[in-house]
PDB file of N, CA and C in Angstrom:
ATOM      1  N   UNK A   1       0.815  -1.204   0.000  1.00  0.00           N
ATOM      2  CA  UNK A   1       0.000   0.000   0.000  1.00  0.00           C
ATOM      3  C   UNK A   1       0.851   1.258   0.000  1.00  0.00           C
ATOM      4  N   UNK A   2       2.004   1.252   0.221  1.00  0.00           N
ATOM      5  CA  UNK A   2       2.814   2.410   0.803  1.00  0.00           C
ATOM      6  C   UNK A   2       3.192   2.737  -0.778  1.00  0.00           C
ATOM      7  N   UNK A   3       3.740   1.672  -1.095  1.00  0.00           N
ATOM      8  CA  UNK A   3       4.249   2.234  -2.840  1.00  0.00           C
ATOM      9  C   UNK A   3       3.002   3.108  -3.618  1.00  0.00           C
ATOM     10  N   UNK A   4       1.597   2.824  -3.195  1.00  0.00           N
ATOM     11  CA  UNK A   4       0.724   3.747  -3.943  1.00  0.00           C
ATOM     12  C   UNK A   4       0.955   5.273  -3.579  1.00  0.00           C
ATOM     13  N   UNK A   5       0.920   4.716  -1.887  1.00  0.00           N
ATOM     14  CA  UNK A   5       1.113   6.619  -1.895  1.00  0.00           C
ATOM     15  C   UNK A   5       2.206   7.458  -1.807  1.00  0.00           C
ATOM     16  N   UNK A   6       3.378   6.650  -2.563  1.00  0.00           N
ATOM     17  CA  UNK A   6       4.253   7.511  -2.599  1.00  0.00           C
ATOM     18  C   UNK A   6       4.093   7.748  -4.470  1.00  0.00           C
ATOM     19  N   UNK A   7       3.268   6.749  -4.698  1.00  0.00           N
ATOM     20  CA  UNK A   7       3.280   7.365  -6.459  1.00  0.00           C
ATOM     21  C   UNK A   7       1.897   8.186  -6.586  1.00  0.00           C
ATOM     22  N   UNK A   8       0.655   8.437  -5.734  1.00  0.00           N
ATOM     23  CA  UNK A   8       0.070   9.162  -5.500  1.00  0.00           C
ATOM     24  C   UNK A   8       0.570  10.641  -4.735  1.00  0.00           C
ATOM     25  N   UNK A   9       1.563  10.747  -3.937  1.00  0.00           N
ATOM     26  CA  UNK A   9       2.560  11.733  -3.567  1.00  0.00           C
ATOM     27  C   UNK A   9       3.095  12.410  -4.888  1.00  0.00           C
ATOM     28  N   UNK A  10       3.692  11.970  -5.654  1.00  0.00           N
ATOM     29  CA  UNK A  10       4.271  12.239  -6.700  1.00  0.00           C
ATOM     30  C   UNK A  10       3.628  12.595  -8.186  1.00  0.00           C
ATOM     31  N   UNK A  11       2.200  12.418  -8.251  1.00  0.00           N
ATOM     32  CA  UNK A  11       1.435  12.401  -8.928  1.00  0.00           C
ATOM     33  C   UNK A  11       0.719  13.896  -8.328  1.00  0.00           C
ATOM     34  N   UNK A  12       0.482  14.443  -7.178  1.00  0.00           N
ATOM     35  CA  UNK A  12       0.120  15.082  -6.850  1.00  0.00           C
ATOM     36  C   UNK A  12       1.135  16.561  -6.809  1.00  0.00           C
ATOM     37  N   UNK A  13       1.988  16.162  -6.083  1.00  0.00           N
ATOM     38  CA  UNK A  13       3.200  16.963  -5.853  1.00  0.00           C
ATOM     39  C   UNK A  13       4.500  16.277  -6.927  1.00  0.00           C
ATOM     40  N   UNK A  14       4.671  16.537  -7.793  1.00  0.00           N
ATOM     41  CA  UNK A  14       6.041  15.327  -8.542  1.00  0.00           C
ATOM     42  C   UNK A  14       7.017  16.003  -7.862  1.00  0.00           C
ATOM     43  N   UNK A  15       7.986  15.339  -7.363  1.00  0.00           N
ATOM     44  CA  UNK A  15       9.545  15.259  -6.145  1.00  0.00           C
ATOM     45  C   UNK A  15       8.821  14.626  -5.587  1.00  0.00           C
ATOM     46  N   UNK A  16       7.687  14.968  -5.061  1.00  0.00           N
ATOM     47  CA  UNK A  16       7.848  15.114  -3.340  1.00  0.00           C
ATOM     48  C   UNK A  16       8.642  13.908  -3.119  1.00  0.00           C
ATOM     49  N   UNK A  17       7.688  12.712  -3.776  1.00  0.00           N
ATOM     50  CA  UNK A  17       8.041  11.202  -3.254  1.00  0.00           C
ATOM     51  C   UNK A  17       9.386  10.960  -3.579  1.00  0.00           C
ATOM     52  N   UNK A  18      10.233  11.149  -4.506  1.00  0.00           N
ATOM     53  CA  UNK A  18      11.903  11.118  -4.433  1.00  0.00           C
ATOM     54  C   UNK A  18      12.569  11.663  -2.853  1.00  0.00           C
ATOM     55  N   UNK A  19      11.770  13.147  -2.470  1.00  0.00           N
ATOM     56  CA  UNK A  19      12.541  13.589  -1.467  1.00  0.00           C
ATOM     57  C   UNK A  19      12.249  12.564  -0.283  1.00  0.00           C
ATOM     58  N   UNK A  20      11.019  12.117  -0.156  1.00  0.00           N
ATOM     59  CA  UNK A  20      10.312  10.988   1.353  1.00  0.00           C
ATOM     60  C   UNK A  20      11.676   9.715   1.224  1.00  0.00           C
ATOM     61  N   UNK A  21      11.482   9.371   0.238  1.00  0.00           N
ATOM     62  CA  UNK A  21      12.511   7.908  -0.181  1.00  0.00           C
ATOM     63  C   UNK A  21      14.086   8.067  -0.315  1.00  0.00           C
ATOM     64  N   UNK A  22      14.133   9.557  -0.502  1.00  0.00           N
ATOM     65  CA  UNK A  22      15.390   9.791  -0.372  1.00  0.00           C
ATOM     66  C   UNK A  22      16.083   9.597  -1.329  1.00  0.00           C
ATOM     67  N   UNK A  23      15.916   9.424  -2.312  1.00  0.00           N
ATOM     68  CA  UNK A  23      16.199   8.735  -3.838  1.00  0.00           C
ATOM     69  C   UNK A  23      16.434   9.947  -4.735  1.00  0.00           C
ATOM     70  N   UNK A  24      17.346  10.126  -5.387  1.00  0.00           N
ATOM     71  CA  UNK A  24      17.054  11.515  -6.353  1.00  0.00           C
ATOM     72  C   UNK A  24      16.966  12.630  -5.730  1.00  0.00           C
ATOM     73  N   UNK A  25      17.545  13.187  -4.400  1.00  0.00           N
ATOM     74  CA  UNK A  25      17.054  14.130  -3.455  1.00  0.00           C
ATOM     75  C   UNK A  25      17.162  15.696  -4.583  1.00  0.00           C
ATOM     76  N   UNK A  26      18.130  16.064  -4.984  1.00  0.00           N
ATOM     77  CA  UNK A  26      18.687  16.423  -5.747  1.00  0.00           C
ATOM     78  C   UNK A  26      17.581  17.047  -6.753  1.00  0.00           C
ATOM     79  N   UNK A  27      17.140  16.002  -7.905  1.00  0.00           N
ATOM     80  CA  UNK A  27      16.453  15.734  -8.841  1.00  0.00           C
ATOM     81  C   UNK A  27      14.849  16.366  -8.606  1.00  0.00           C
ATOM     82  N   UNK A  28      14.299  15.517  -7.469  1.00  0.00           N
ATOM     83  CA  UNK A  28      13.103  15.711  -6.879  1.00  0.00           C
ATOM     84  C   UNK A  28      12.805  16.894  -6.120  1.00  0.00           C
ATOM     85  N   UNK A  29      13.517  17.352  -5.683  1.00  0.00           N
ATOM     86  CA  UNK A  29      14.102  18.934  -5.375  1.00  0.00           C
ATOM     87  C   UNK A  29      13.712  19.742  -6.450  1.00  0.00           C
ATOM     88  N   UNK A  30      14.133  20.044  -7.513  1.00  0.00           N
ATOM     89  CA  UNK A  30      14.187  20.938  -8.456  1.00  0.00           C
ATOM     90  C   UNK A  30      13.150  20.836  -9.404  1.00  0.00           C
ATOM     91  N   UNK A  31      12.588  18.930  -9.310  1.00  0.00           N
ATOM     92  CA  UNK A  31      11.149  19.036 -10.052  1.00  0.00           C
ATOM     93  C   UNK A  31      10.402  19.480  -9.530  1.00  0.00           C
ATOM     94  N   UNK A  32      10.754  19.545  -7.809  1.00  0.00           N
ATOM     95  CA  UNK A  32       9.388  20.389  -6.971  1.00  0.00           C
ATOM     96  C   UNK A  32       9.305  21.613  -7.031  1.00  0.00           C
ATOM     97  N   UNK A  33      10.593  22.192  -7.138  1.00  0.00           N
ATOM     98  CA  UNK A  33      10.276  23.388  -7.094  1.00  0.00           C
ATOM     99  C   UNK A  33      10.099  24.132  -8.481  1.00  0.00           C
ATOM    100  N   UNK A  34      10.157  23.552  -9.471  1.00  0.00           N
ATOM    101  CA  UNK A  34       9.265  24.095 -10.811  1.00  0.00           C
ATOM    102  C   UNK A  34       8.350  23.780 -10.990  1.00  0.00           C
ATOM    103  N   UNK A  35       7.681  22.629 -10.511  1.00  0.00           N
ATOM    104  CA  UNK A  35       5.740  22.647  -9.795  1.00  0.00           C
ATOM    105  C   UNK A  35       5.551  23.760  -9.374  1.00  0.00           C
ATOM    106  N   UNK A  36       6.010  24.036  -8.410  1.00  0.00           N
ATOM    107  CA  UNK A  36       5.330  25.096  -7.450  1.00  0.00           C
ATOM    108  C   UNK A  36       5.417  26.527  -7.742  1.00  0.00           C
ATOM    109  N   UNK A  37       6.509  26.443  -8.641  1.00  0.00           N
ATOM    110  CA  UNK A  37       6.659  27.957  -9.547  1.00  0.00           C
ATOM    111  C   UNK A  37       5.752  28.088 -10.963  1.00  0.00           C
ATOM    112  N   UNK A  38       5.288  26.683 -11.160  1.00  0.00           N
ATOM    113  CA  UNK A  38       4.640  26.939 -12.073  1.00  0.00           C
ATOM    114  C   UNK A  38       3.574  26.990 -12.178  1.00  0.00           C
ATOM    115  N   UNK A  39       2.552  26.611 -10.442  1.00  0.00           N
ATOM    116  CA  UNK A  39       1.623  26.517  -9.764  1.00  0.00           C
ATOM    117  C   UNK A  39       1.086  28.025  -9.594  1.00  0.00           C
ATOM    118  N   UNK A  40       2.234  28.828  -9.183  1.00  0.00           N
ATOM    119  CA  UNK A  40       2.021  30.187  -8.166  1.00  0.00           C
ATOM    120  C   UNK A  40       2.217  30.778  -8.809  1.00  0.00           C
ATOM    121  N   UNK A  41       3.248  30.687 -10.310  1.00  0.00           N
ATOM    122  CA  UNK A  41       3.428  31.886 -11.015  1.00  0.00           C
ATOM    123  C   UNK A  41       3.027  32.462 -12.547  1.00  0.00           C
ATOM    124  N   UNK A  42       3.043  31.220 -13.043  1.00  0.00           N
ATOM    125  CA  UNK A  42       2.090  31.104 -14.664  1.00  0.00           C
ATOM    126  C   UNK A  42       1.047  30.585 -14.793  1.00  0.00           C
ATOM    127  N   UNK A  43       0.038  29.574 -13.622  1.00  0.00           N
ATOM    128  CA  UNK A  43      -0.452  29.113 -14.205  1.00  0.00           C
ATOM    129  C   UNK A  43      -1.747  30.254 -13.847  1.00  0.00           C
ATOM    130  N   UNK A  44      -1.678  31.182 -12.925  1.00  0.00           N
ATOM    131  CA  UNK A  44      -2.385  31.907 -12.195  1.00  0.00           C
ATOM    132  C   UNK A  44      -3.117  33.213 -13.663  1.00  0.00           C
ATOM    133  N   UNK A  45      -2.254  33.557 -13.948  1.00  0.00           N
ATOM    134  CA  UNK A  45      -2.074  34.125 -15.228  1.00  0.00           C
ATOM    135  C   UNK A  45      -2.687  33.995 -16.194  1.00  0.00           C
ATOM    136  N   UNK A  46      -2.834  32.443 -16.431  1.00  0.00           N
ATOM    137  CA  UNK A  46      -3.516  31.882 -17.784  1.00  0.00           C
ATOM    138  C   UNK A  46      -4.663  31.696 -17.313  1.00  0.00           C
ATOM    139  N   UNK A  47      -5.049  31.370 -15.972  1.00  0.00           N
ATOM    140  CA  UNK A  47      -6.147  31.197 -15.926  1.00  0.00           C
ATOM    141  C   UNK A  47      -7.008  32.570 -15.509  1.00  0.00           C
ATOM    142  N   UNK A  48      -6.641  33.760 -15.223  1.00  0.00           N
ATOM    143  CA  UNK A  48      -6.881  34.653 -15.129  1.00  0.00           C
ATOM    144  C   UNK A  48      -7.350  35.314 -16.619  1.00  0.00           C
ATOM    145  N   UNK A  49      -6.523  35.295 -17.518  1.00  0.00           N
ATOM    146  CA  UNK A  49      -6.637  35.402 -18.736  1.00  0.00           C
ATOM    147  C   UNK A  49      -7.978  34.357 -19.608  1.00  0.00           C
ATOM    148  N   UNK A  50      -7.927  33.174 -19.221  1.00  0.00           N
ATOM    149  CA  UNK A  50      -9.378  32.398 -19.404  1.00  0.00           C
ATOM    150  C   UNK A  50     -10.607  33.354 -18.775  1.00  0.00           C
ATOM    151  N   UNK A  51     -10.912  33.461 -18.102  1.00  0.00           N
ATOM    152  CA  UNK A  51     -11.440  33.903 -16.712  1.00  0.00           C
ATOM    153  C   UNK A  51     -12.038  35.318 -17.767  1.00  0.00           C
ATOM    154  N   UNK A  52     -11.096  36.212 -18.000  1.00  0.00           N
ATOM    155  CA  UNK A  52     -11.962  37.275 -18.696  1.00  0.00           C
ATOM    156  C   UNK A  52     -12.688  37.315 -20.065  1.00  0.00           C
ATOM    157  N   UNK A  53     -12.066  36.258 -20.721  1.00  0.00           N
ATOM    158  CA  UNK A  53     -12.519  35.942 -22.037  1.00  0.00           C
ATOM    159  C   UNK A  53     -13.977  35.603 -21.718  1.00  0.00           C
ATOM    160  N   UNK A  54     -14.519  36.129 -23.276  1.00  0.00           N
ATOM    161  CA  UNK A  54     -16.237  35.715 -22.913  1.00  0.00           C
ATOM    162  C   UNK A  54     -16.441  34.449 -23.336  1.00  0.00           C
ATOM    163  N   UNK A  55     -17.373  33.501 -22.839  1.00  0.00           N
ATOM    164  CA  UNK A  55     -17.488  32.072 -23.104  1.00  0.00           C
ATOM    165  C   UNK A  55     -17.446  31.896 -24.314  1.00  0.00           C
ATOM    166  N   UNK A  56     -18.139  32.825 -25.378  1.00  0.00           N
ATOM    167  CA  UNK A  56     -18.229  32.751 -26.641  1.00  0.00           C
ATOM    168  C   UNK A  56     -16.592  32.526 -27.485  1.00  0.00           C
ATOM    169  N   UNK A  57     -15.529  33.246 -27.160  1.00  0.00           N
ATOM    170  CA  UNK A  57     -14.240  33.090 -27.231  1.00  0.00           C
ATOM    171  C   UNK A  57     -13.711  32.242 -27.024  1.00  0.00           C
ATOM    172  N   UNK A  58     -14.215  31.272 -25.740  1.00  0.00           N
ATOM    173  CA  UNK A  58     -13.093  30.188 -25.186  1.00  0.00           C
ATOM    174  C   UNK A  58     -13.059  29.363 -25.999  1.00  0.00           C
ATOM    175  N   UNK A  59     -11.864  28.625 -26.269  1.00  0.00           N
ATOM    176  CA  UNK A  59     -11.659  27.101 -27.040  1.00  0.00           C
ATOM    177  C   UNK A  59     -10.952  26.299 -25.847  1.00  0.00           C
ATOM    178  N   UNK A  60     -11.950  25.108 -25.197  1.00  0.00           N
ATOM    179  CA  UNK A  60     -11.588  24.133 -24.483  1.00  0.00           C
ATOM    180  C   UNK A  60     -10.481  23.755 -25.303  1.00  0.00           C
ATOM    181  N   UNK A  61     -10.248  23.317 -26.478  1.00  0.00           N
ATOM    182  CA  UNK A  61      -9.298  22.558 -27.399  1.00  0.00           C
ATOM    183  C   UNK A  61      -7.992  23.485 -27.331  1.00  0.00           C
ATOM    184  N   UNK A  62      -7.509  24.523 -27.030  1.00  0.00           N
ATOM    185  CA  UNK A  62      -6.419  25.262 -26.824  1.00  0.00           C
ATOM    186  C   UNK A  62      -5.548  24.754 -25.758  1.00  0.00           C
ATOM    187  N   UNK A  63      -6.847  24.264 -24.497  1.00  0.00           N
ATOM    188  CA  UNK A  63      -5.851  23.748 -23.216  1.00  0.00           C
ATOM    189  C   UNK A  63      -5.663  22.193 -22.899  1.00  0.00           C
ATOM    190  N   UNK A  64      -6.124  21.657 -23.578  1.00  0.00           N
ATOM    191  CA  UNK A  64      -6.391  20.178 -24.068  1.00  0.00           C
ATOM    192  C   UNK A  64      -4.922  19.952 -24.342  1.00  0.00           C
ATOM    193  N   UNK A  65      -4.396  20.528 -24.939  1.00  0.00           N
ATOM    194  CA  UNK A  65      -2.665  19.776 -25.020  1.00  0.00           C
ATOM    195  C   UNK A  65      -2.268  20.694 -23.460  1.00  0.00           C
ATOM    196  N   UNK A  66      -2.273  21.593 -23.074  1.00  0.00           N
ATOM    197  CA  UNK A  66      -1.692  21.800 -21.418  1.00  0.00           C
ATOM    198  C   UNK A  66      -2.135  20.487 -21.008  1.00  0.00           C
ATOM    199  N   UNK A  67      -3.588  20.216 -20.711  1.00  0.00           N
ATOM    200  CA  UNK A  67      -3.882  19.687 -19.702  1.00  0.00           C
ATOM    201  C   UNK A  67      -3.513  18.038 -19.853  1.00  0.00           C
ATOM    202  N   UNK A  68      -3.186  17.628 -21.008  1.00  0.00           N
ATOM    203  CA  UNK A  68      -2.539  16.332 -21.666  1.00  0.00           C
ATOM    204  C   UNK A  68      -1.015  16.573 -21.394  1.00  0.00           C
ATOM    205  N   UNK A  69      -0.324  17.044 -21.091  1.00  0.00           N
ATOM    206  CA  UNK A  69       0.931  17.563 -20.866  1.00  0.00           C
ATOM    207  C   UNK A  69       1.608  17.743 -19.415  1.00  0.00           C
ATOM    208  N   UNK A  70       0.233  17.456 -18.153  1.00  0.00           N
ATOM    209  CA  UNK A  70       0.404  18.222 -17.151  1.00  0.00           C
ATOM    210  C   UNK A  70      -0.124  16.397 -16.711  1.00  0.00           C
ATOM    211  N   UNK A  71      -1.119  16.058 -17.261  1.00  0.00           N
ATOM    212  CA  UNK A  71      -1.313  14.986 -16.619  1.00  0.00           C
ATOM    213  C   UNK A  71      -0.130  13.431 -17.153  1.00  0.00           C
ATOM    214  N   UNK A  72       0.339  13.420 -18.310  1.00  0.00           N
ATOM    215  CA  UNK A  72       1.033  12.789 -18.262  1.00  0.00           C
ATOM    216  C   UNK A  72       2.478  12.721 -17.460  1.00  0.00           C
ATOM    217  N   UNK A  73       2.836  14.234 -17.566  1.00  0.00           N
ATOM    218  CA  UNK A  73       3.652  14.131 -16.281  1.00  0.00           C
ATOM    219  C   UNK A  73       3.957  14.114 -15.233  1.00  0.00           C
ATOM    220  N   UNK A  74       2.486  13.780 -14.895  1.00  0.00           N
ATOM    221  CA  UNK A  74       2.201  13.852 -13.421  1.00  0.00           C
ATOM    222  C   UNK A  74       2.227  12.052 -13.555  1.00  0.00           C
ATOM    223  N   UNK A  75       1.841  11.451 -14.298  1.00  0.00           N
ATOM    224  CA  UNK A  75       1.253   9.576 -14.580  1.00  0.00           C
ATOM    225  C   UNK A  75       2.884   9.270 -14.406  1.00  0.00           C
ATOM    226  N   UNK A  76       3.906  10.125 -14.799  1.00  0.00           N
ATOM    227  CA  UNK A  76       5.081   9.313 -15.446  1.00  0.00           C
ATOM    228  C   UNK A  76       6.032   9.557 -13.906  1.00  0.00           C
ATOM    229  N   UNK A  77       6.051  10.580 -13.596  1.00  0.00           N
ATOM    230  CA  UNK A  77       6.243  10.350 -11.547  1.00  0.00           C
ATOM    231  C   UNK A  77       5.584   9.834 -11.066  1.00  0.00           C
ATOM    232  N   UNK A  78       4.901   9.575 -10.966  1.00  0.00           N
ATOM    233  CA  UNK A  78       3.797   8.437  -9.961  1.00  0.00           C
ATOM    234  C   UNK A  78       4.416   7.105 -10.570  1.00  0.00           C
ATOM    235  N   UNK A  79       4.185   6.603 -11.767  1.00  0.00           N
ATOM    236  CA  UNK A  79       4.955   5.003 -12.276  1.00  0.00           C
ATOM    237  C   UNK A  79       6.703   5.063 -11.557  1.00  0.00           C
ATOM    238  N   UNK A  80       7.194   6.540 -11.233  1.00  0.00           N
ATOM    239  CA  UNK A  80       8.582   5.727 -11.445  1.00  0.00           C
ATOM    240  C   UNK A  80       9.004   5.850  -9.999  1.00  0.00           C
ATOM    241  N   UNK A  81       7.867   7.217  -9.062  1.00  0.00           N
ATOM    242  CA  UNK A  81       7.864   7.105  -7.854  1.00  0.00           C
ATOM    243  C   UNK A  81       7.688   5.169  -7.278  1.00  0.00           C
ATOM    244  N   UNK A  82       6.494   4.838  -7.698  1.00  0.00           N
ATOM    245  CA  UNK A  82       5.986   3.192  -7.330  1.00  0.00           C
ATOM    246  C   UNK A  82       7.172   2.394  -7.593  1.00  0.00           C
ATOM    247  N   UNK A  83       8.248   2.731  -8.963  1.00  0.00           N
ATOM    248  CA  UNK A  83       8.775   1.782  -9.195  1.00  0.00           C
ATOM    249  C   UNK A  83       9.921   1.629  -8.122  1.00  0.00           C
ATOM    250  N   UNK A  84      10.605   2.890  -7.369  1.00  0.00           N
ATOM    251  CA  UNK A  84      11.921   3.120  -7.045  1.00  0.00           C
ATOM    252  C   UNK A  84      11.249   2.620  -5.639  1.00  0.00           C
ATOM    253  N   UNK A  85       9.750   2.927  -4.924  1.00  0.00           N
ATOM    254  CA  UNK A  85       9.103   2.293  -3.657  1.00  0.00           C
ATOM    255  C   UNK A  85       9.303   0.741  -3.576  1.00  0.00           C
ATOM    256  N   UNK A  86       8.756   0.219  -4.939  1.00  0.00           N
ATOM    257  CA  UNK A  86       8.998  -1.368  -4.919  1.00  0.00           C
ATOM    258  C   UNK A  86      10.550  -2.084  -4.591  1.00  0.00           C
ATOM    259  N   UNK A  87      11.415  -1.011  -5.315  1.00  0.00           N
ATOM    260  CA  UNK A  87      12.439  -1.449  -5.354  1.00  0.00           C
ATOM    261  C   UNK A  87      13.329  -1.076  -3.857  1.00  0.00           C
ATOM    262  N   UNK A  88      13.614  -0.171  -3.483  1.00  0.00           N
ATOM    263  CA  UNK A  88      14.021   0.614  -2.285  1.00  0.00           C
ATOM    264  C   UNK A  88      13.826  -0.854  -1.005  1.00  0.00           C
ATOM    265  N   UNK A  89      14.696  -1.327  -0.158  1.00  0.00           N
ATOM    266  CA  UNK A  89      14.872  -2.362   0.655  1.00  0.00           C
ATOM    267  C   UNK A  89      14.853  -1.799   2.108  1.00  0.00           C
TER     268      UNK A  89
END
């Protein structure tokens, strides 16, 4: 059960679970902290910018590759968070 939530950790937050396991401290470090810069500082922006556009304007299909982009790399830390949990003794 523990390997889920460290690839659910990582899926949520990507590092985090490198920094818990200790694995990649380094690595998982610097992926966290361009999450969180990219959390607090651009994504605020774009969606602000959605936000004033009139519905008639919006194209869901514009953010459809973000949001395909954001979730696969969130799928691909979580698989390798689980994998380094399974493996880790």
């Amino acid at each position: 059960m523990k390997h889920f939530a460290y690839a659910l950790l990582n899926f949520v937050l990507p590092g985090s679970a490198y920094i818990f396991l200790r694995e990649r401290v380094v690595f998982g470090s610097l992926v966290l902290v361009s999450e969180l810069i990219l959390w607090f500082a651009a994504l605020p922006a774009s969606i602000e910018d959605a936000v004033n556009q009139s519905l008639d304007n919006f194209q869901i299909a514009e953010w459809l590759p973000v949001i395909a982009a954001i979730l696969l790399f969130s799928v691909a830390f979580a698989v390798d968070a689980f994998a380094i949990s399974k493996n880790k003794k």
